[in-house]
N, C-alpha and C. Protein backbone atom coordinates (compact mmCIF):
# COMPACT_ATOMS: atom_id res chain seq x y z
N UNK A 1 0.84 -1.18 0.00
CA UNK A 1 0.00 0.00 0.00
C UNK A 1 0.88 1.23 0.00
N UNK A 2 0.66 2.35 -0.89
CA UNK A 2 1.09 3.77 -0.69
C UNK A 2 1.05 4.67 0.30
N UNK A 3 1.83 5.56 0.58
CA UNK A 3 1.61 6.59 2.30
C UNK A 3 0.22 6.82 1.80
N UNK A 4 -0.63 7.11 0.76
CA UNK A 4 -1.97 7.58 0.69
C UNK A 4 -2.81 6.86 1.36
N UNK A 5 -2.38 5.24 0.90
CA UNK A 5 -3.57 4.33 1.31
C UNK A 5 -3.50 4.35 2.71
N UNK A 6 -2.45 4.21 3.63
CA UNK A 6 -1.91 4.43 4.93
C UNK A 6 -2.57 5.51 5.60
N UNK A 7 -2.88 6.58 5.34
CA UNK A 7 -3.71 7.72 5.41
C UNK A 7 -5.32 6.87 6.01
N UNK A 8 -5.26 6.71 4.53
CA UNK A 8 -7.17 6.72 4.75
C UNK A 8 -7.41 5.19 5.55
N UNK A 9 -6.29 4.19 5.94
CA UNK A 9 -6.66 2.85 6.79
C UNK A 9 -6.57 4.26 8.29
N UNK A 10 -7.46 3.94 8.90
CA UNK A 10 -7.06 4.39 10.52
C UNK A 10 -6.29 3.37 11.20
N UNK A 11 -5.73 3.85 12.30
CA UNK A 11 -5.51 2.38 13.34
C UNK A 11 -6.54 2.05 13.80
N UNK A 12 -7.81 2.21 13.93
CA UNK A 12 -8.90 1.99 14.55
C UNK A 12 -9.88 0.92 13.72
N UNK A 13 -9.62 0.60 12.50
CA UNK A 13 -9.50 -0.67 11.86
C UNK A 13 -9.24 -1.60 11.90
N UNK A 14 -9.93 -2.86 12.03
CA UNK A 14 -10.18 -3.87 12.54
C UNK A 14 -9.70 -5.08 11.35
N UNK A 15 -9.94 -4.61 10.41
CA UNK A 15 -9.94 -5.57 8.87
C UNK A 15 -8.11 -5.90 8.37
N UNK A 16 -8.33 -7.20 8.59
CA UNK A 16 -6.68 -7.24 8.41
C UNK A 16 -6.21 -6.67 7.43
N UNK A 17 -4.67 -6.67 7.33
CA UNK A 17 -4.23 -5.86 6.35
C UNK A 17 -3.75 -6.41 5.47
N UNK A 18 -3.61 -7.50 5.07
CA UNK A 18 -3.93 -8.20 3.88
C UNK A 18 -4.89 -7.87 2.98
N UNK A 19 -6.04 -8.15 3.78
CA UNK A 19 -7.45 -7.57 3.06
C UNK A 19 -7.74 -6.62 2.61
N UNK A 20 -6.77 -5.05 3.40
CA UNK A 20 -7.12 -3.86 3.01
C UNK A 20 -7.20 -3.40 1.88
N UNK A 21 -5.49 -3.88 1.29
CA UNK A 21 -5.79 -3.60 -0.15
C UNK A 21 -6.87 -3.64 -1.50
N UNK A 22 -6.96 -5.17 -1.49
CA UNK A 22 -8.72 -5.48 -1.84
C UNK A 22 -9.80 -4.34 -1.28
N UNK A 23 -10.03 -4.01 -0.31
CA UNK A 23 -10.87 -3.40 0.14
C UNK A 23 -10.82 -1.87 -0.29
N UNK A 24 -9.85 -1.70 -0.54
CA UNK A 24 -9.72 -0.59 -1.05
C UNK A 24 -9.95 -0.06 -3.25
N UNK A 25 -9.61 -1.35 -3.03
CA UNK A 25 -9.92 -1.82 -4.70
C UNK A 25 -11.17 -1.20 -5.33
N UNK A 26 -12.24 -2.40 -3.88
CA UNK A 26 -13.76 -2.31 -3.97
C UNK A 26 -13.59 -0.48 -4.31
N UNK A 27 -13.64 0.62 -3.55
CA UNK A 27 -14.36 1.43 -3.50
C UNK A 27 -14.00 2.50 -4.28
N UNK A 28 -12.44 2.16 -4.87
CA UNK A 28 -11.84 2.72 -5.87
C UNK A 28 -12.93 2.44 -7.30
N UNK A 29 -13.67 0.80 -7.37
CA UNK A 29 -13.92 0.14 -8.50
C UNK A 29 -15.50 1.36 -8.16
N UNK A 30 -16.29 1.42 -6.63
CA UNK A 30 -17.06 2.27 -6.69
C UNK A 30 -16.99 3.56 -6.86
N UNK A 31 -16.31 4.13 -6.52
CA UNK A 31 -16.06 5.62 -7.46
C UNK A 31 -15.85 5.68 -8.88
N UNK A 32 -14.74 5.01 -9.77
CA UNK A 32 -15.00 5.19 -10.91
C UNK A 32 -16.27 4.62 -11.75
N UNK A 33 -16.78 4.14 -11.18
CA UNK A 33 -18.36 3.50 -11.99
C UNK A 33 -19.31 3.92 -11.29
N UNK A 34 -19.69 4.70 -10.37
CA UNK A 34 -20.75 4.78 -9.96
C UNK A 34 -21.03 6.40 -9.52
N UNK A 35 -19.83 7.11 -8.93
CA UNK A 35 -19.80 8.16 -8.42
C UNK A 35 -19.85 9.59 -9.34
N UNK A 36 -21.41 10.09 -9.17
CA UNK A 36 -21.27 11.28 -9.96
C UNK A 36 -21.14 12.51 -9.25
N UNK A 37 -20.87 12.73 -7.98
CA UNK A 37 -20.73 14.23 -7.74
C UNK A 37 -19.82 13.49 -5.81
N UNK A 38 -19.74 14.58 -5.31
CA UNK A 38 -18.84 14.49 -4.10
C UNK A 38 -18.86 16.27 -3.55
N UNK A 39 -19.69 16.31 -2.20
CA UNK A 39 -19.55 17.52 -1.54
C UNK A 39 -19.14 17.38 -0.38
N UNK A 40 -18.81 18.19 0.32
CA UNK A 40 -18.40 18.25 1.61
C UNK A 40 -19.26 19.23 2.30
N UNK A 41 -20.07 18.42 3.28
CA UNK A 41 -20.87 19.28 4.09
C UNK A 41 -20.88 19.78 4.96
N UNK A 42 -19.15 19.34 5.97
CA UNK A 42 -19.02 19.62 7.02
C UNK A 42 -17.82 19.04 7.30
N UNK A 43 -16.44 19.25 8.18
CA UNK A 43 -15.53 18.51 8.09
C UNK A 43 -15.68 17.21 8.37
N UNK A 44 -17.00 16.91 9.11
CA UNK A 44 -16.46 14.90 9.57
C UNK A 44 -17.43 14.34 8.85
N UNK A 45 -18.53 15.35 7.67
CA UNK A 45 -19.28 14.85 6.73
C UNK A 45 -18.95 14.87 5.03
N UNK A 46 -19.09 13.73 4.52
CA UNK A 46 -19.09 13.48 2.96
C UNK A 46 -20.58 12.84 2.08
N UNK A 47 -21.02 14.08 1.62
CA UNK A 47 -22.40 13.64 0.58
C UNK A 47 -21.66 13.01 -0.93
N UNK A 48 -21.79 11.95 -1.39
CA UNK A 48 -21.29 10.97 -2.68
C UNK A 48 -22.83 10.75 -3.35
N UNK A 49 -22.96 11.47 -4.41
CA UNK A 49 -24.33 10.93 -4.90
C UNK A 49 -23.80 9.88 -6.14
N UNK A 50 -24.24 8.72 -6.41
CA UNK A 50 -24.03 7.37 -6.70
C UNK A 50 -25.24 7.13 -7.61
N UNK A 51 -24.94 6.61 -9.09
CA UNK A 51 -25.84 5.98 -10.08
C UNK A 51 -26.27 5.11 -9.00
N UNK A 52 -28.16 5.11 -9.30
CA UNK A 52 -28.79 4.49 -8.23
C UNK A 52 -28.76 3.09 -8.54
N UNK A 53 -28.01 2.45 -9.44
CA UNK A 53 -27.99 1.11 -10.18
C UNK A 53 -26.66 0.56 -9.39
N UNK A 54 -25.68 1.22 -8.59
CA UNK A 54 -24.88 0.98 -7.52
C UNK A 54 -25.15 0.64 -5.92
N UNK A 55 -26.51 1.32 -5.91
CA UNK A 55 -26.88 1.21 -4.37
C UNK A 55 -26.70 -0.04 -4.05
N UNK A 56 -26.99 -1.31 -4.42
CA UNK A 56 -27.14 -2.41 -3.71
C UNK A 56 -25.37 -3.00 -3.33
N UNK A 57 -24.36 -3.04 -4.58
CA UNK A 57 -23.11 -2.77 -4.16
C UNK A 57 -22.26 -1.59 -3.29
N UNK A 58 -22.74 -0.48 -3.21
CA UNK A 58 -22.45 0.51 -2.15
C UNK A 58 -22.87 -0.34 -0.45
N UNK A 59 -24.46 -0.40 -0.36
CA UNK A 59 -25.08 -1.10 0.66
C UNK A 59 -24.05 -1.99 1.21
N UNK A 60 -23.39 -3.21 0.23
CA UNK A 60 -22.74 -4.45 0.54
C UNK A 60 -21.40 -3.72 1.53
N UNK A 61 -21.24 -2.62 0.34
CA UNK A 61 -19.51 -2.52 0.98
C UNK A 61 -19.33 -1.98 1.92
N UNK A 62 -20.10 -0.76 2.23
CA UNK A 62 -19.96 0.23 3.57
C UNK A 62 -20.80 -0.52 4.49
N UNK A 63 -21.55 -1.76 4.44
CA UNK A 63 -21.92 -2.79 5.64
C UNK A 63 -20.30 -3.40 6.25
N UNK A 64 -19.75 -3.61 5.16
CA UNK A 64 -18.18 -4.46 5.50
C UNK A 64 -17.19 -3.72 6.06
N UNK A 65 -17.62 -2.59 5.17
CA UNK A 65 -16.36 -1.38 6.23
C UNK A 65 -16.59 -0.75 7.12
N UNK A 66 -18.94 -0.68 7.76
CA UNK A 66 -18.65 -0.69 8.94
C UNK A 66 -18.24 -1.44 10.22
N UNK A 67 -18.04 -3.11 9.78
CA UNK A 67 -17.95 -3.59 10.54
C UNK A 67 -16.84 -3.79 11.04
N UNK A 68 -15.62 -2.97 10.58
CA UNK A 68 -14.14 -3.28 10.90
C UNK A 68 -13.86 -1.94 10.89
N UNK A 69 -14.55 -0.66 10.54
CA UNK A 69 -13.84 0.61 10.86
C UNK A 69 -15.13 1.05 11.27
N UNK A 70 -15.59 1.00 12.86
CA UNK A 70 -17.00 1.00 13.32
C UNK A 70 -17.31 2.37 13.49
N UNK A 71 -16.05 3.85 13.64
CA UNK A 71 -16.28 4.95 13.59
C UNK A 71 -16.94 5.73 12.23
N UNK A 72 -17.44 4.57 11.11
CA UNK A 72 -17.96 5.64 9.81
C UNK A 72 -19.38 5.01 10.13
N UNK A 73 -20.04 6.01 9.72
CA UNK A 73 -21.66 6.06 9.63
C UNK A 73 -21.70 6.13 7.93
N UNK A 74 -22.83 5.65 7.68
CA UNK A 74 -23.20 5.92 6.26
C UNK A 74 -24.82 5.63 6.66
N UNK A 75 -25.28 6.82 5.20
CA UNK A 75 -26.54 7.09 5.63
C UNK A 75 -26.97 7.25 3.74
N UNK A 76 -27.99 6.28 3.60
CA UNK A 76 -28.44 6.38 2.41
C UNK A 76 -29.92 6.79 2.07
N UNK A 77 -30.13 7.81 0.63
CA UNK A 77 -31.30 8.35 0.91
C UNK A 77 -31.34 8.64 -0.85
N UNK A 78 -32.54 8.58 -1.30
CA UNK A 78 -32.75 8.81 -2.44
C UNK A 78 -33.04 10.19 -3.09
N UNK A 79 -32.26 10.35 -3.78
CA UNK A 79 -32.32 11.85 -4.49
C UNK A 79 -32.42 11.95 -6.13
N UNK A 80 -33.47 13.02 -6.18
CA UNK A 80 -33.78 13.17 -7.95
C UNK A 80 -34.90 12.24 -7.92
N UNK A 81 -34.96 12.47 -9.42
CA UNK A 81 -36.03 11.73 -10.29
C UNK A 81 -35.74 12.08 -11.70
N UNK A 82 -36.35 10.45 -12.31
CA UNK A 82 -35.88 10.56 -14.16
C UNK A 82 -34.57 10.54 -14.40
N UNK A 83 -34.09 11.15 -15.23
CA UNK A 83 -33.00 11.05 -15.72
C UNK A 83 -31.72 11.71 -14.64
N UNK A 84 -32.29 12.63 -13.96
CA UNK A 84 -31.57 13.15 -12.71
C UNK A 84 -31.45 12.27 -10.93
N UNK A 85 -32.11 11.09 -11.35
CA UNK A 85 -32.23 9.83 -10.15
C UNK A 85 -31.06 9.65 -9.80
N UNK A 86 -30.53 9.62 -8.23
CA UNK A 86 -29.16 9.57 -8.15
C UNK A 86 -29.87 9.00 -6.55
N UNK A 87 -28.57 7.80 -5.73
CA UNK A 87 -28.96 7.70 -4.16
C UNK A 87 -27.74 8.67 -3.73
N UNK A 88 -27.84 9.31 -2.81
CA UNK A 88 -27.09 10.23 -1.91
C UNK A 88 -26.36 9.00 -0.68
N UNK A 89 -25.07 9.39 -0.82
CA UNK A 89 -24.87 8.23 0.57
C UNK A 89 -23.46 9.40 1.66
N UNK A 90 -24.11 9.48 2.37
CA UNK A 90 -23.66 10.42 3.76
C UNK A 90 -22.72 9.89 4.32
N UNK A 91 -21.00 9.97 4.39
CA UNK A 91 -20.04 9.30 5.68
C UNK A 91 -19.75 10.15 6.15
N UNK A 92 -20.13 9.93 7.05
CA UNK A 92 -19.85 10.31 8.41
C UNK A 92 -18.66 10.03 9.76
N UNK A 93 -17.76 10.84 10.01
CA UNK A 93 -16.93 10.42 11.00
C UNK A 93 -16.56 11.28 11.89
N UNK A 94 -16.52 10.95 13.08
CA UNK A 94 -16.41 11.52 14.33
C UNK A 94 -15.25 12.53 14.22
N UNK A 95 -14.92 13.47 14.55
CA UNK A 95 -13.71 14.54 14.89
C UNK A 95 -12.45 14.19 15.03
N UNK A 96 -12.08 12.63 15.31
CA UNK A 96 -11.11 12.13 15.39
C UNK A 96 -10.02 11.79 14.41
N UNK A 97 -11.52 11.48 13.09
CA UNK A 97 -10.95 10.40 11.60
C UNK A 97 -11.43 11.16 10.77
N UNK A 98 -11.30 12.76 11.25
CA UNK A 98 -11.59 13.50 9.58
C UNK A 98 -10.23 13.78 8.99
N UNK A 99 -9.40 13.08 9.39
CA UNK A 99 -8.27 13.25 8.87
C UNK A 99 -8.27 11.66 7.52
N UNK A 100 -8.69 10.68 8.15
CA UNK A 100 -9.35 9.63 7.46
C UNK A 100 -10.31 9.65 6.10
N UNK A 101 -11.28 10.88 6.98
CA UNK A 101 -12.17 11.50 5.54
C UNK A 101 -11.64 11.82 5.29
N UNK A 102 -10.76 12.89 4.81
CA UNK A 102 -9.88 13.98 3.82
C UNK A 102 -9.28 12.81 2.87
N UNK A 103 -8.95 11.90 3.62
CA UNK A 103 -7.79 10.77 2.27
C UNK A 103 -8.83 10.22 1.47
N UNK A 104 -10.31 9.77 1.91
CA UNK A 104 -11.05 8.94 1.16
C UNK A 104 -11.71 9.82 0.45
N UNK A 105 -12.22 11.37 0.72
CA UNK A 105 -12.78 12.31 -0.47
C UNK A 105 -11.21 12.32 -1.42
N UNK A 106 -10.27 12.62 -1.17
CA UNK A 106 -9.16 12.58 -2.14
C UNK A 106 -9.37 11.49 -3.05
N UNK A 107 -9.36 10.41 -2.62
CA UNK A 107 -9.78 8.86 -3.26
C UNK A 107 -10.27 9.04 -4.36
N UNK A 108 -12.13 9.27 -3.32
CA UNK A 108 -12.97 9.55 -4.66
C UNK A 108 -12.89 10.03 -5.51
N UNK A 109 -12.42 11.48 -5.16
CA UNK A 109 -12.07 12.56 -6.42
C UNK A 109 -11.41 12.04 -7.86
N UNK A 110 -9.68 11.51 -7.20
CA UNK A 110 -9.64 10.65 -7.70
C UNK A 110 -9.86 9.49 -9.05
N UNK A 111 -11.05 8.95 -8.24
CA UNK A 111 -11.63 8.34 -8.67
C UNK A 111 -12.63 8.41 -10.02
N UNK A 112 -13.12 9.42 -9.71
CA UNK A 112 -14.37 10.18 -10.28
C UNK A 112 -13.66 10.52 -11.72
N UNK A 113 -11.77 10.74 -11.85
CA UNK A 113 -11.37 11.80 -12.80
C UNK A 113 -10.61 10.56 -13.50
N UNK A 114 -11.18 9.17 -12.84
CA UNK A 114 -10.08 8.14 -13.52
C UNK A 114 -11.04 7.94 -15.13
């Protein structure tokens, strides 16, 4: 893994580090295919609005990454209609790991420009 990826693992991560890499794959593979916009609403908040044809793979993954990095919240909610249909998905992290967020909006961004 790169000092980047090192960044956005916390120590407060539970998911071995073998696995991380993979895991990190996943959400790299979800930003470039799924991710159409990225705001920042607040420093320990990230709004990702997501082709709604992703939600059920988003759902899978941020279930897996809350269960080994238990400080992110994600909060999913449907936004638009028609051709403008998009799900909104909210992470959330405590004051501690917005240093955590900052590497994974970098990610996305990223991501978004791959």
């Amino acid at each position: 893994m790169t000092g980047e990826d090192q960044e956005w693992v916390s120590e407060a991560c539970t998911l071995p580090t073998i696995d991380q890499p993979l895991r990190l794959a996943e959400f790299d593979d979800l930003f470039a295919t799924a991710l159409r916009d990225q705001r920042r609403l607040s420093p320990t908040v990230l709004r990702w609005r997501l082709d709604p044809a992703a939600e059920p793979v988003a759902r899978d993954l941020t279930a897996r990454e809350s269960s080994c990095c238990s400080f992110f919240t994600f909060t999913f909610t449907a936004a638009g209609e028609g051709e403008h249909e998009a799900v909104n998905l909210d992470v959330q992290v405590p004051p501690a790991q917005i240093a955590v967020l900052d590497a994974l909006a970098g990610r996305a961004v990223a991501g978004m420009a791959a």
